[in-house]
Protein backbone atom coordinates (compact mmCIF):
# COMPACT_ATOMS: atom_id res chain seq x y z
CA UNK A 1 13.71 -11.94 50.88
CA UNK A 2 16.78 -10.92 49.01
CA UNK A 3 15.52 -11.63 45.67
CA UNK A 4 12.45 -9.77 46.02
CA UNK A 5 14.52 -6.16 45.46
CA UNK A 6 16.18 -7.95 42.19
CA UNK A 7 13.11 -8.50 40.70
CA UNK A 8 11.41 -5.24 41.40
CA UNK A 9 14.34 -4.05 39.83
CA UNK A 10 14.52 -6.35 36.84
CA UNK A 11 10.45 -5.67 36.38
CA UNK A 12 10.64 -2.35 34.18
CA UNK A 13 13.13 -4.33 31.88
CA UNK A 14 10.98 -7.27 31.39
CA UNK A 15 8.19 -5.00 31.02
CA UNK A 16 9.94 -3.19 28.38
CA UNK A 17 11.37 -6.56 26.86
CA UNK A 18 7.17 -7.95 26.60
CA UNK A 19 6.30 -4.79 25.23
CA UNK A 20 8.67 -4.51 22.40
CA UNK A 21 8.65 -8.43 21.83
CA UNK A 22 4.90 -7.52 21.04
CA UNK A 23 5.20 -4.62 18.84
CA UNK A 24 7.97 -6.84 17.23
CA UNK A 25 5.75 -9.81 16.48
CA UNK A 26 3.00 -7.30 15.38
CA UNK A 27 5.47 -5.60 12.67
CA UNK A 28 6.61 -9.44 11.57
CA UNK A 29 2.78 -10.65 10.99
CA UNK A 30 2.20 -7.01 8.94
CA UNK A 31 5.05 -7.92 6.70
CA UNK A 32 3.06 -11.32 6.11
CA UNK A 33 0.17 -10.03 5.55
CA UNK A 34 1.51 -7.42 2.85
CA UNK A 35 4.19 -10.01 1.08
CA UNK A 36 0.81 -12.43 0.72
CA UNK A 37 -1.05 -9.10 -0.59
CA UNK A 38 1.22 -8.43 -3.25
CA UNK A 39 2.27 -11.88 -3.98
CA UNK A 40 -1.64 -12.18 -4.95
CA UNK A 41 -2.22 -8.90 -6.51
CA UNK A 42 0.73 -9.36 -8.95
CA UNK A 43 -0.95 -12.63 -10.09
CA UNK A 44 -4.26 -10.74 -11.13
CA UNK A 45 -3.99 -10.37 -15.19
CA UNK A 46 -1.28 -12.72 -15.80
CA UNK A 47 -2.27 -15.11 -18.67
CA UNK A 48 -5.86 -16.20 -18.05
CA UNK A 49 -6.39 -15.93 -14.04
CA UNK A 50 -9.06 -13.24 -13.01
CA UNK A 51 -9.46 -13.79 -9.02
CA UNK A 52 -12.77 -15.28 -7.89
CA UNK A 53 -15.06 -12.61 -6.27
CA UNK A 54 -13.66 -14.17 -2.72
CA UNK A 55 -10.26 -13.56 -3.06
CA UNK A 56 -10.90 -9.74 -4.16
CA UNK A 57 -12.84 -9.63 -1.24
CA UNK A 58 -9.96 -10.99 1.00
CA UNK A 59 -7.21 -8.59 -0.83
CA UNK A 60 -9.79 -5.92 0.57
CA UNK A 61 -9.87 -7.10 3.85
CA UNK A 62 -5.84 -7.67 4.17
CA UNK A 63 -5.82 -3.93 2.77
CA UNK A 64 -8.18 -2.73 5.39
CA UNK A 65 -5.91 -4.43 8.10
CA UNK A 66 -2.68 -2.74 7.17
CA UNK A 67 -4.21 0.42 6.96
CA UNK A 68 -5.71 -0.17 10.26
CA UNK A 69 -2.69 0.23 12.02
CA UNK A 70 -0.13 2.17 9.26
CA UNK A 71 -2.93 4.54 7.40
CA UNK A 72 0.12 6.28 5.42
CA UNK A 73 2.28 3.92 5.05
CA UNK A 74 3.39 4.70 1.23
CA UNK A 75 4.20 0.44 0.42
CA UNK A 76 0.17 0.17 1.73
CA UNK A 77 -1.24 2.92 -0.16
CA UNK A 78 0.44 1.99 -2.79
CA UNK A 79 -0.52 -1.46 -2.98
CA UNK A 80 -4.21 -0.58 -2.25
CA UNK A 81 -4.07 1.75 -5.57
CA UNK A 82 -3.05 -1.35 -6.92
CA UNK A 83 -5.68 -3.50 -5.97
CA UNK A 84 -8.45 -0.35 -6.54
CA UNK A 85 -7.21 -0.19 -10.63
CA UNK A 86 -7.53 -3.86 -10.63
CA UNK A 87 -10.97 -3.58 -9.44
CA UNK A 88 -12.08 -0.79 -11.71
CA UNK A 89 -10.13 -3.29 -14.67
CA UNK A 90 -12.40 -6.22 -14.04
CA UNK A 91 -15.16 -4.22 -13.45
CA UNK A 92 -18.18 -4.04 -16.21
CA UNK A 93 -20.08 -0.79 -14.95
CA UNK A 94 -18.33 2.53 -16.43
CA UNK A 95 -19.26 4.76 -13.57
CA UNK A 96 -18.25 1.75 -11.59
CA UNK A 97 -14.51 1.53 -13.43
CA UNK A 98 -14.16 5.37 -13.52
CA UNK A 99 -14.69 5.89 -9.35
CA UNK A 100 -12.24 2.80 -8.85
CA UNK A 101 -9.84 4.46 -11.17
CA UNK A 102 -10.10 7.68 -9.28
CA UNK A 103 -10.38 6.30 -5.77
CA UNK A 104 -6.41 4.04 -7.36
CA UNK A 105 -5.51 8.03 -8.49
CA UNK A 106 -6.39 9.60 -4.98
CA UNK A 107 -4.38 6.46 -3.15
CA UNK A 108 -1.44 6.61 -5.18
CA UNK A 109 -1.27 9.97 -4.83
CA UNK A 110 -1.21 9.97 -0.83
CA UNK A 111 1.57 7.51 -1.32
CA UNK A 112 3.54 9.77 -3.42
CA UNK A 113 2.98 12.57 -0.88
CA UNK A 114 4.89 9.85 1.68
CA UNK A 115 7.84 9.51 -0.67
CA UNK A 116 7.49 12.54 -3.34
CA UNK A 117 11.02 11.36 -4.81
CA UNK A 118 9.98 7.86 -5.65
CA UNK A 119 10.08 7.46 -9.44
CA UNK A 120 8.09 4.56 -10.01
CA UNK A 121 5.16 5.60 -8.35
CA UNK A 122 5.16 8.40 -10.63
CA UNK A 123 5.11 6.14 -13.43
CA UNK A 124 2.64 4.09 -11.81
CA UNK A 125 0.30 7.44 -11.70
CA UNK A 126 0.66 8.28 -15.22
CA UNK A 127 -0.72 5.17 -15.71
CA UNK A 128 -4.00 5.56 -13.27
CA UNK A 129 -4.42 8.98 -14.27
CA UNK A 130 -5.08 7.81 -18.05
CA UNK A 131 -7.69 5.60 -17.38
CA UNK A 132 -9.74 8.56 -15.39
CA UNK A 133 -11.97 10.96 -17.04
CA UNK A 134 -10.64 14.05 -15.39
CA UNK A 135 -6.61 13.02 -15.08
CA UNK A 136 -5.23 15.63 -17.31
CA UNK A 137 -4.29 17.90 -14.29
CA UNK A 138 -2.52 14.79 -12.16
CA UNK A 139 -1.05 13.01 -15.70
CA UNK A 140 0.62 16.52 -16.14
CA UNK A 141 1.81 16.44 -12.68
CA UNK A 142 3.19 12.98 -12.91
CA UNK A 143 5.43 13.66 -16.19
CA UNK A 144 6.68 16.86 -14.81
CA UNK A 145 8.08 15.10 -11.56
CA UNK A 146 9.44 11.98 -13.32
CA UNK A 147 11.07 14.93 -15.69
CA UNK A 148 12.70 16.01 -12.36
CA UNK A 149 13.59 12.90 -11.38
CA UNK A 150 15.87 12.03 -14.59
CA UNK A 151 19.54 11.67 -13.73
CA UNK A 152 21.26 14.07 -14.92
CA UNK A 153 23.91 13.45 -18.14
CA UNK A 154 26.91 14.65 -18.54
């Protein structure tokens, strides 16, 4: 009966130890799931590959999963603004291309409001915000914070 006091003590710790081994394992198969996200999205346009109807649909539904649990996580919303310009790229419907460009200006935006000094995401909204038909306001925006951003020289 000796042991049974050690292991009522040693229970909160290997509580603790499960519950952070699991939250742990969770953050590893995220970081999978994003690395395979962007691996794939910075494939889309190069030379002639144009991803089958499929794989956009599974780059949606990896997007939708890291969102799930990190909803402003800037590296996520960034990488979905990503994947929404693509979309509105391959897409042939105007209205279609425009909304997809707007929904990549809206995303990227969130992300920026995550990480407001980040440089290249302002770079990366100049160039959403020219392919929308109301981006003058947010293009403006974008210039005057990389502007900011410029080291200064002596």
């Amino acid at each position: 009966m000796a042991g049974a006091p050690r292991i009522l003590f040693a229970l909160p710790a290997i509580i603790l130890a499960a519950w952070m081994a699991a939250g742990g394992a969770r953050t590893f198969l995220l970081d999978l799931t994003y690395a395979a996200t962007e691996v794939e999205l910075s494939f889309w346009g190069r030379e002639t590959y144009v991803p089958t109807d499929s794989t956009i649909g599974r780059v949606g539904s990896h997007l939708a999963r890291l969102r799930q649990h990190q909803p402003r996580h800037p590296d996520y919303l960034a990488l979905e603004a990503y994947y929404l310009s693509w979309r509105g790229f391959f897409s042939a419907d105007m209205a279609e291309r425009l909304d997809l460009n707007q929904q990549a200006v809206d995303t990227q935006y969130a992300a920026l409001q995550q990480r407001p000094a980040y440089r290249q995401g302002w770079l990366e909204m100049i160039e959403y915000a020219s392919r929308t038909s109301g981006g003058a306001g947010m293009l403006e925006l974008a210039q005057s914070r990389i502007a900011a951003l410029q080291p200064e020289r002596d």
